[in-house]
Protein backbone atom coordinates (compact mmCIF):
# COMPACT_ATOMS: atom_id res chain seq x y z
CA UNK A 1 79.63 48.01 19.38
CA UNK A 2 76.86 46.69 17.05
CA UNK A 3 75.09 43.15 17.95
CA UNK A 4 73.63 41.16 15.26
CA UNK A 5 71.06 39.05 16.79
CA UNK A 6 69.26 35.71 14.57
CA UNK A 7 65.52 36.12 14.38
CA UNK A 8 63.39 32.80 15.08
CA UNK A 9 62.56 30.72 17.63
CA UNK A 10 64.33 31.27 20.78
CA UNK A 11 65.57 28.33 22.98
CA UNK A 12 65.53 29.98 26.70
CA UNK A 13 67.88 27.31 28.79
CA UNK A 14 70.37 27.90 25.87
CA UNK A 15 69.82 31.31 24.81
CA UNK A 16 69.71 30.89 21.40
CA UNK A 17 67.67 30.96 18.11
CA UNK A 18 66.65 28.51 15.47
CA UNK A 19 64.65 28.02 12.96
CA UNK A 20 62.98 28.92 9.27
CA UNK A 21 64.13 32.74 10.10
CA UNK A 22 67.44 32.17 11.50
CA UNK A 23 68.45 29.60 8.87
CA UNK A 24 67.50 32.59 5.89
CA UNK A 25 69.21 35.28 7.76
CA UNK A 26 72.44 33.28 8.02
CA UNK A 27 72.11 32.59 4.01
CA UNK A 28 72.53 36.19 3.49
CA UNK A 29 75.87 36.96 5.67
CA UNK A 30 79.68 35.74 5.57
CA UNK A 31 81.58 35.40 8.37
CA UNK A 32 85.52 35.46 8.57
CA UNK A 33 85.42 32.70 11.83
CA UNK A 34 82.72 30.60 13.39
CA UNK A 35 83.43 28.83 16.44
CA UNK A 36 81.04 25.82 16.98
CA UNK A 37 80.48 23.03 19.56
CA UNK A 38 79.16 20.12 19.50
CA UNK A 39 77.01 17.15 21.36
CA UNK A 40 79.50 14.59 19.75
CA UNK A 41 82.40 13.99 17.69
CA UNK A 42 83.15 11.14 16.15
CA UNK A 43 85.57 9.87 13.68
CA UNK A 44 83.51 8.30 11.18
CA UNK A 45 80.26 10.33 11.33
CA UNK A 46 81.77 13.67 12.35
CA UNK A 47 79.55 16.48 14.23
CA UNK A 48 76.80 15.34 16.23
CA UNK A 49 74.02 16.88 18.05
CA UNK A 50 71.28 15.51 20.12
CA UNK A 51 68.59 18.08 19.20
CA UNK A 52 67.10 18.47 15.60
CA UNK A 53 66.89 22.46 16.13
CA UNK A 54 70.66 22.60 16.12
CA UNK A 55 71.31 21.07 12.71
CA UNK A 56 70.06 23.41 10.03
CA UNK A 57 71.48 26.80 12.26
CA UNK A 58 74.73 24.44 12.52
CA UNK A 59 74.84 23.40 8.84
CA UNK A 60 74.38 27.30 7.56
CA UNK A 61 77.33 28.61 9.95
CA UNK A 62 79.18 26.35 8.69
CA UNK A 63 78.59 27.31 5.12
CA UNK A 64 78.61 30.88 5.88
CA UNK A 65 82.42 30.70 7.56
CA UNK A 66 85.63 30.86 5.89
CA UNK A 67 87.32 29.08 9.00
CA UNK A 68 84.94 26.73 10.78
CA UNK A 69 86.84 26.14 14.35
CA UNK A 70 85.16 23.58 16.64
CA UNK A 71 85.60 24.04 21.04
CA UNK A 72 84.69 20.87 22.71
CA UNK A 73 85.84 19.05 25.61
CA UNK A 74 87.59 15.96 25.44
CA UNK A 75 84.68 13.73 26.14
CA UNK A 76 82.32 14.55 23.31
CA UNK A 77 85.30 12.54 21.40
CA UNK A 78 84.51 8.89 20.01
CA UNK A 79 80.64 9.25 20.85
CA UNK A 80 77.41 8.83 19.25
CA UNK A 81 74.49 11.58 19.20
CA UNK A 82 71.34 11.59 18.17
CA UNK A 83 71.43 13.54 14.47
CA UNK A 84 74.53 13.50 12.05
CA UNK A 85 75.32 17.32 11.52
CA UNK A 86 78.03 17.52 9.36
CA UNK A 87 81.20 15.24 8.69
CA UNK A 88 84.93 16.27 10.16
CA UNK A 89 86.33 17.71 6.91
CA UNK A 90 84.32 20.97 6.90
CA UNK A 91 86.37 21.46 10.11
CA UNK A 92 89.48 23.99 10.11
CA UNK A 93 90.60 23.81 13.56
CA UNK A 94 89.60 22.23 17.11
CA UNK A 95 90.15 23.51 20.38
CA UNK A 96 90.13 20.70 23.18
CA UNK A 97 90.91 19.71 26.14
CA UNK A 98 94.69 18.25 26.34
CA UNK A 99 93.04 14.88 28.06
CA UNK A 100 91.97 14.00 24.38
CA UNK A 101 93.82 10.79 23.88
CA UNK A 102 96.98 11.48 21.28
CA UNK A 103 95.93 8.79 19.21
CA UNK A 104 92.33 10.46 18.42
CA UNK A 105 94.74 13.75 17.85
CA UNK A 106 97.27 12.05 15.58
CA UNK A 107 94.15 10.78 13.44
CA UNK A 108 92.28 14.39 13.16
CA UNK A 109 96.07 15.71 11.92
CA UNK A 110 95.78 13.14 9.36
CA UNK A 111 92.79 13.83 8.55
CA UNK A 112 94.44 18.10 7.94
CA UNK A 113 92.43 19.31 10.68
CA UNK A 114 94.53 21.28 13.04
CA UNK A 115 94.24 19.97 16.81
CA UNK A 116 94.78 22.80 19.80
CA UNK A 117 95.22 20.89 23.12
CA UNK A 118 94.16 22.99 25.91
CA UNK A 119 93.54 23.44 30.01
CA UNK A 120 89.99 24.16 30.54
CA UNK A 121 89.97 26.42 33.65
CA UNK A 122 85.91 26.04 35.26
CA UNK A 123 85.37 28.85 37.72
CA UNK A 124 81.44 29.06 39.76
CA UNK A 125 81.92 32.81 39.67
CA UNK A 126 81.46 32.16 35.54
CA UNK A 127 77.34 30.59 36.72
């Protein structure tokens, strides 16, 4: 197996990279799938994040992706972050918790994005 790793600036809590570097190696590949997460969701103003090192990386996996699928839990629904990253149509598919309330899900169908209700199983062994 071959890894691909982003150059830049690596964030050490998160393990991993941003920046000028990053963002032009991501201009020059295509990727079939992309799964992203996010600080916040919202509605109206789509992807949020609360750190401005995310947004640019965020932004060019987006436009590198032919299916852009977004895991969150339930909670980062109907909340506010810091820095707009991109709005909810560039999304193909989310994968979230089934506590997401069905009238936020009936509203992201409307909207064509397809909505995958899941359990999220948290295990210690997995920290």
């Amino acid at each position: 197996m071959d890894l691909l790793f982003l150059g830049g600036m690596l964030r050490k809590s998160f393990y991993s990279s941003y920046g000028y570097f990053a963002e032009h190696m991501l201009q020059s590949i295509s990727v079939n799938k992309i799964f992203l997460s996010a600080d916040a969701v919202n509605l109206n103003q789509g992807i949020m994040s609360y750190t401005m090192d995310d947004v640019n990386i965020k932004k060019q996996f987006i436009a590198s992706a032919n299916e852009v699928i977004l895991l969150c839990g339930h909670s980062k629904f109907e909340s506010i972050a810091f820095i707009h990253v991109e709005p909810l149509d560039c999304i193909d598919r989310i994968i979230v918790g089934k506590e997401l309330p069905g009238t936020i899900v009936g509203k992201l169908r409307k909207k064509g994005i397809a909505v995958e209700l899941v359990s999220f199983y948290y295990s210690s062994m997995l920290h």
